[in-house]
C-alpha atoms as a PDB file:
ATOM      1  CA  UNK A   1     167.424 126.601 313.370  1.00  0.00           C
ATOM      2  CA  UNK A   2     167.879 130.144 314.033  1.00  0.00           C
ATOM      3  CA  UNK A   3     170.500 131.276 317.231  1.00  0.00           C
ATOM      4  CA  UNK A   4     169.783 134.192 318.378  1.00  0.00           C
ATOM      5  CA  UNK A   5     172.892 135.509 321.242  1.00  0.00           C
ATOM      6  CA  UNK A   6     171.543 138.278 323.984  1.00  0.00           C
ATOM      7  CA  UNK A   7     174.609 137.746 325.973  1.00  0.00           C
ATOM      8  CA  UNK A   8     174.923 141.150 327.786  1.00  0.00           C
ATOM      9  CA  UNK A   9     171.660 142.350 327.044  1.00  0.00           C
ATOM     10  CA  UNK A  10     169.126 143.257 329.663  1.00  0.00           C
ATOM     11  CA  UNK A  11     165.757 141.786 328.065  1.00  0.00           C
ATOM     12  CA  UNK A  12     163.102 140.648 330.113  1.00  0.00           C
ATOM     13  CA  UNK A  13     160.715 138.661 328.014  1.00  0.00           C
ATOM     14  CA  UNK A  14     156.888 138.891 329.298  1.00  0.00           C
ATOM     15  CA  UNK A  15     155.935 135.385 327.903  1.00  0.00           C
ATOM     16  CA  UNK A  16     157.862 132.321 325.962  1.00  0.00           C
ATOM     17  CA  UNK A  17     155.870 129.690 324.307  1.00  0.00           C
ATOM     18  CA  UNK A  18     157.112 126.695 321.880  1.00  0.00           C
ATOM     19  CA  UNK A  19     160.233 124.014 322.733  1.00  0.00           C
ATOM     20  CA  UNK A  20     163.325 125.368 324.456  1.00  0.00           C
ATOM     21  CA  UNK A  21     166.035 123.145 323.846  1.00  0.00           C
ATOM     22  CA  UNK A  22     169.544 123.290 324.835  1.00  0.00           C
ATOM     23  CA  UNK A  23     171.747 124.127 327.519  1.00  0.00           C
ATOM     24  CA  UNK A  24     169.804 126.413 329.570  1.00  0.00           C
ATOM     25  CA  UNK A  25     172.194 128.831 332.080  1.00  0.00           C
ATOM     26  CA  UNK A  26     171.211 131.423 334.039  1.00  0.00           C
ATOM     27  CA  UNK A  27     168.027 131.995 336.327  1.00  0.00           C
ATOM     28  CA  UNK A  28     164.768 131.420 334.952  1.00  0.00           C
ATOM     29  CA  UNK A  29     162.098 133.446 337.065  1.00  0.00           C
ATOM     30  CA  UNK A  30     157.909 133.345 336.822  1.00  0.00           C
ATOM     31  CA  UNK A  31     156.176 129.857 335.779  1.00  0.00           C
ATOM     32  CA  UNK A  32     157.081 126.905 334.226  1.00  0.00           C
ATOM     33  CA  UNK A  33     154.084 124.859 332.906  1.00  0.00           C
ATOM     34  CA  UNK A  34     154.904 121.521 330.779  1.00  0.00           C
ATOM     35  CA  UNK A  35     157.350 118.578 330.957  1.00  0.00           C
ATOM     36  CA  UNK A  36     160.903 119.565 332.500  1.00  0.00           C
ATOM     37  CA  UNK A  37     163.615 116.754 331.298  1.00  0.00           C
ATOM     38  CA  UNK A  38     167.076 116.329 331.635  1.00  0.00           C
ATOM     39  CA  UNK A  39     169.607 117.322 333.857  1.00  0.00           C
ATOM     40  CA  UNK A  40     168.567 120.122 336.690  1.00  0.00           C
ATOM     41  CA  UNK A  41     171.861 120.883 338.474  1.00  0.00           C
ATOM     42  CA  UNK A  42     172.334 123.754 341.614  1.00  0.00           C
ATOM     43  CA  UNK A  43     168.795 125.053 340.708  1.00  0.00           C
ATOM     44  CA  UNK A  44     166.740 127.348 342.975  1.00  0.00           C
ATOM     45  CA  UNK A  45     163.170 126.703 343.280  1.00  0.00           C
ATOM     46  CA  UNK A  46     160.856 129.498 344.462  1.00  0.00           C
ATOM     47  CA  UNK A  47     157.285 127.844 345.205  1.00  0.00           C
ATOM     48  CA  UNK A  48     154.872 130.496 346.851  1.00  0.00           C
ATOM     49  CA  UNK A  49     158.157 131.778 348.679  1.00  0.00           C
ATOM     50  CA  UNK A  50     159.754 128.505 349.931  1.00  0.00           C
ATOM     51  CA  UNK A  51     163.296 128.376 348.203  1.00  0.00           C
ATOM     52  CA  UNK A  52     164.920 125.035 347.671  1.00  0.00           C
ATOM     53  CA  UNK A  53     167.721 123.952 346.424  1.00  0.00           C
ATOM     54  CA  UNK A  54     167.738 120.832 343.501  1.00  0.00           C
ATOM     55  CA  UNK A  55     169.577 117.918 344.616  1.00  0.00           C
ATOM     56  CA  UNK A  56     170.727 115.611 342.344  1.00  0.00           C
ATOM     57  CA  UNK A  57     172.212 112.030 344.112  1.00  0.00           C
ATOM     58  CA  UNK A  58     173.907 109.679 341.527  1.00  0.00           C
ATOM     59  CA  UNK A  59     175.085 106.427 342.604  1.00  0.00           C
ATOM     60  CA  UNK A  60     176.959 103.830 340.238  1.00  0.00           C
ATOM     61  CA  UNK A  61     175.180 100.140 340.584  1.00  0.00           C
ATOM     62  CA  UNK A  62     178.131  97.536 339.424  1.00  0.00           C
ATOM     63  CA  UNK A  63     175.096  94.624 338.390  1.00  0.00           C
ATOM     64  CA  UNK A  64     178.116  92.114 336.911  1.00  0.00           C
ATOM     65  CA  UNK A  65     176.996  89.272 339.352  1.00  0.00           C
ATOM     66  CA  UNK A  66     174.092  86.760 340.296  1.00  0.00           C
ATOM     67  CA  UNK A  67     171.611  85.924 338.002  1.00  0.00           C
ATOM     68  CA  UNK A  68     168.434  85.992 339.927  1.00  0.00           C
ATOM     69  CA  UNK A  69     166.648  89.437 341.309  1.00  0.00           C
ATOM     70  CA  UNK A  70     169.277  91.376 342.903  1.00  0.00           C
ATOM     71  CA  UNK A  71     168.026  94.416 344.872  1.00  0.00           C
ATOM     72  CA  UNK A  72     170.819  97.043 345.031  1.00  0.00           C
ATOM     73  CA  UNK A  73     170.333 100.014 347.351  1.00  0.00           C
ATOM     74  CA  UNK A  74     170.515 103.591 345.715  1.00  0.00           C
ATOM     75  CA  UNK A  75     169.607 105.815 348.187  1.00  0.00           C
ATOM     76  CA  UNK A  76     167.460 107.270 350.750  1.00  0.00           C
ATOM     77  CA  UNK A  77     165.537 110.234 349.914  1.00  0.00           C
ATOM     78  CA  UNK A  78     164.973 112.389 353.289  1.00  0.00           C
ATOM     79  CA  UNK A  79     161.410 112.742 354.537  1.00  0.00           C
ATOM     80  CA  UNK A  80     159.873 115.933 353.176  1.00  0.00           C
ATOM     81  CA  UNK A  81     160.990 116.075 349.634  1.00  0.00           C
ATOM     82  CA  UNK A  82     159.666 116.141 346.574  1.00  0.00           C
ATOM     83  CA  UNK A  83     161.176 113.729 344.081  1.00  0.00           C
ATOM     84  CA  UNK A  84     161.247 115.454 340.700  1.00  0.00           C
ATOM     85  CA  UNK A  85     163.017 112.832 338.701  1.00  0.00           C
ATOM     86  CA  UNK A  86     164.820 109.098 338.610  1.00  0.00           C
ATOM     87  CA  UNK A  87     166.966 108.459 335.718  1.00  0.00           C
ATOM     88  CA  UNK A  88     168.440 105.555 334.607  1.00  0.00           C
ATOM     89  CA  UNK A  89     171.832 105.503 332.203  1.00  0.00           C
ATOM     90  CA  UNK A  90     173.578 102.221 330.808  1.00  0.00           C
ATOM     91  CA  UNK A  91     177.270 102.602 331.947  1.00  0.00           C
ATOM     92  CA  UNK A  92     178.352  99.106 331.013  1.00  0.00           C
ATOM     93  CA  UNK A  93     176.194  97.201 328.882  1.00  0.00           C
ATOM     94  CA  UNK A  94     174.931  93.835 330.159  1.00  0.00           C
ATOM     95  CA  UNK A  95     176.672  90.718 328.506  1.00  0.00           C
ATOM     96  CA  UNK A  96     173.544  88.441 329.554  1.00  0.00           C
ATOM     97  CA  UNK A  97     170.966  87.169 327.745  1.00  0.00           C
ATOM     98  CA  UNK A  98     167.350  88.799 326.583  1.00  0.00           C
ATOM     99  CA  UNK A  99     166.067  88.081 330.242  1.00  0.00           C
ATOM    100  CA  UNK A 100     167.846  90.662 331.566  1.00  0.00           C
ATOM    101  CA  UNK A 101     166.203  93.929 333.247  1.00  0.00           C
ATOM    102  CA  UNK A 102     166.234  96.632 335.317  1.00  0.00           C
ATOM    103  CA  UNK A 103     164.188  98.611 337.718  1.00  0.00           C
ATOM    104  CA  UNK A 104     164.302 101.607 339.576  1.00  0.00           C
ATOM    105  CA  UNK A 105     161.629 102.115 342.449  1.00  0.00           C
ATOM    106  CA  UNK A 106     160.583 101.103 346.493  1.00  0.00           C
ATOM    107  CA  UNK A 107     160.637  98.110 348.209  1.00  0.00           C
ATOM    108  CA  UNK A 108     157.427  96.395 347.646  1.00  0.00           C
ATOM    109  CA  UNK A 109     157.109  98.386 344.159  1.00  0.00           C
ATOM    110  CA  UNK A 110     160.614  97.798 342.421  1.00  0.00           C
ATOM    111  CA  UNK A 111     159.231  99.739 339.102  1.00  0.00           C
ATOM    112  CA  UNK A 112     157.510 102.119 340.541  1.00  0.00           C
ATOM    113  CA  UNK A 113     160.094 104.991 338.610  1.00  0.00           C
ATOM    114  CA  UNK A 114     161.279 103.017 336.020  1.00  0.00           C
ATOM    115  CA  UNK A 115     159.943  99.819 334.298  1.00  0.00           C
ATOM    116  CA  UNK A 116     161.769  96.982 332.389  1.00  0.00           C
ATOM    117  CA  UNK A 117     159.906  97.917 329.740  1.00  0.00           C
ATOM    118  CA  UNK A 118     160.869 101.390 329.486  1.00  0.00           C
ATOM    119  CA  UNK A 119     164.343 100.411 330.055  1.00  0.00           C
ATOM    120  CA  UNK A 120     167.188  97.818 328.688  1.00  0.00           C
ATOM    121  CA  UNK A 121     170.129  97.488 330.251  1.00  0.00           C
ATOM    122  CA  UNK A 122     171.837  95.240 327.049  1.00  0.00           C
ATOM    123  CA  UNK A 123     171.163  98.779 325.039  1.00  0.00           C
ATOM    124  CA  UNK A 124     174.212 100.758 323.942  1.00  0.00           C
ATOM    125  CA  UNK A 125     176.565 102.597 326.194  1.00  0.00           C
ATOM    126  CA  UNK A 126     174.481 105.605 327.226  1.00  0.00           C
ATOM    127  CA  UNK A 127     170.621 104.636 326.841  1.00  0.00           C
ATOM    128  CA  UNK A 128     168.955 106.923 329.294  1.00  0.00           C
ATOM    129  CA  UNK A 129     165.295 106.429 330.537  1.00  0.00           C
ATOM    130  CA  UNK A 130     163.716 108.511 333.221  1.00  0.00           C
ATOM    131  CA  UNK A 131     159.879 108.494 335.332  1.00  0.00           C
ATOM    132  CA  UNK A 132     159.075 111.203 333.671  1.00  0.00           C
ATOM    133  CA  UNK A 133     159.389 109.881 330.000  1.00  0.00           C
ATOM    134  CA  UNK A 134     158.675 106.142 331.310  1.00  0.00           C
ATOM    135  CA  UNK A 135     155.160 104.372 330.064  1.00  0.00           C
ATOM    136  CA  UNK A 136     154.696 101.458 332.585  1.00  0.00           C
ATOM    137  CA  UNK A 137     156.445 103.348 335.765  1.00  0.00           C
ATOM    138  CA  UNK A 138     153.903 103.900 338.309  1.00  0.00           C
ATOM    139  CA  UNK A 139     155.385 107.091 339.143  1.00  0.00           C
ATOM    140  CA  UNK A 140     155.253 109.339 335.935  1.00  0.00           C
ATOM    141  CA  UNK A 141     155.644 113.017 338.262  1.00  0.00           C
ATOM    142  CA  UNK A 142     156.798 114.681 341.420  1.00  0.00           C
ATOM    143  CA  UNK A 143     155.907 112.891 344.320  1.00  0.00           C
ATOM    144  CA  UNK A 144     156.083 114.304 347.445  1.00  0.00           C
ATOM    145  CA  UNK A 145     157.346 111.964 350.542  1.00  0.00           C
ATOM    146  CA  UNK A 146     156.392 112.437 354.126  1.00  0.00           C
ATOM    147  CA  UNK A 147     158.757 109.647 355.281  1.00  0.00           C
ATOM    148  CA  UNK A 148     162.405 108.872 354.264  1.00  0.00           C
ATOM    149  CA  UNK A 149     162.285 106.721 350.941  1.00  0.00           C
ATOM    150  CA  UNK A 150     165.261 104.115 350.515  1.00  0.00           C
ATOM    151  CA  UNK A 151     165.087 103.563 346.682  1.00  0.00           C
ATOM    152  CA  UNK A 152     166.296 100.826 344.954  1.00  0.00           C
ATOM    153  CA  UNK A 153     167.815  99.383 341.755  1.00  0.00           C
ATOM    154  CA  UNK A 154     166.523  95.623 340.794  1.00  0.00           C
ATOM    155  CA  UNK A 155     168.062  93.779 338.260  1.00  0.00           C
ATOM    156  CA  UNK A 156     167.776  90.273 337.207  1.00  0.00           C
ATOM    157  CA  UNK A 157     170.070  88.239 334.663  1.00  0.00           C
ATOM    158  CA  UNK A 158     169.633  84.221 334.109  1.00  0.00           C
ATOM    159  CA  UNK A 159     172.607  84.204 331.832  1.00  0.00           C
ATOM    160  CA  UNK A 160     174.648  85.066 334.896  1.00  0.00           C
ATOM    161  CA  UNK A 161     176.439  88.247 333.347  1.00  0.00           C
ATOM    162  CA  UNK A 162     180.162  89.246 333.923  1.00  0.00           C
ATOM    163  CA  UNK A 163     179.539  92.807 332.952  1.00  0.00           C
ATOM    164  CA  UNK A 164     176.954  95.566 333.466  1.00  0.00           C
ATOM    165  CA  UNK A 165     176.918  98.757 335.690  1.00  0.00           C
ATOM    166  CA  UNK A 166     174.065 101.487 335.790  1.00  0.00           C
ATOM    167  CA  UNK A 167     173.869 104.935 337.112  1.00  0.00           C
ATOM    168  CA  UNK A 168     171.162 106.254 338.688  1.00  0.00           C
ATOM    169  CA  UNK A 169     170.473 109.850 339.594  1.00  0.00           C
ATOM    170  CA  UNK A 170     167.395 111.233 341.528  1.00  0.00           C
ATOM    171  CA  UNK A 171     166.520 114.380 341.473  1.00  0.00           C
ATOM    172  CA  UNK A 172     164.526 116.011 344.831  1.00  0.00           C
ATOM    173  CA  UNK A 173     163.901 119.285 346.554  1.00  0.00           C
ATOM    174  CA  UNK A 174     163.689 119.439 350.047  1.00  0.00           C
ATOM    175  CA  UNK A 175     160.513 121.312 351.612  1.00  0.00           C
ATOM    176  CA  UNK A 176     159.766 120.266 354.622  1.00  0.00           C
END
């Protein structure tokens, strides 16, 4: 891999094509076509001249208790946004059994940004799935919502674990 350092230099590229990887810093102006994953922190987005502001809301779920389906609120997304992205991190591995999962989504569709399948909360200390990247989410892209969205985190254990906690961070713009 080739680095290439334009600190200080005024260039203006016309077009980029291939992966950008990294640590991106800076403003990034004109169109963005393809898969956006990761972190987006304090970004500006300019859509046909409506500016917004990315907000990122991460909330710690301690899930070290009961062992049946326990819905944990996360948070409520304000009418009018655009969700760009739930992720899911292990913070604390889970000391249960193979039963145990997780899901991130609505009431009425607990998976609906992130599956069980796509995501194991027994994994190692920093195993990271997100909708975007999920295969059995129902909600794989931005989704606008007209109405304020309380999302939730379900989790069940049988083995009645003593230890597991989860963050989860959503990503939304506001537009309306």
């Amino acid at each position: 891999m080739t680095t290439i350092d334009l600190r200080g230099n005024n260039i203006k590229a016309t077009r980029f094509t291939g992966p950008l990887t990294g640590a991106v810093t800076g403003n990034v102006t004109g169109n963005v076509t393809g898969d956006v994953t990761g972190d987006v922190t304090g970004a500006s987005v300019d859509a046909n001249g409506l500016t917004s502001t990315v907000i990122n809301v991460e909330t710690t779920v301690d899930c070290s208790v009961n062992g049946t389906a326990t819905e944990k609120a996360v948070a409520t997304i304000p009418a009018g946004s655009v969700l760009l992205n739930v992720k899911a991190e292990v913070l604390v591995a889970f000391n249960g059994d193979t039963t145990t999962t997780a899901e991130v989504g609505v009431s009425g569709n607990i998976d609906a940004y992130i599956d069980s399948v796509d995501f194991d909360p027994g994994a190692a200390v920093g195993t990271v799935a997100g909708s975007a990247s999920g295969t059995n989410n129902d909600v794989k892209y931005s989704q606008y919502l007209a109405t304020a969205t309380d999302v939730i985190l379900t989790y069940t254990n049988s083995a009645s674990a003593t230890a597991g906690s989860i963050l989860v961070t959503l990503s939304y713009i506001q537009v309306a």
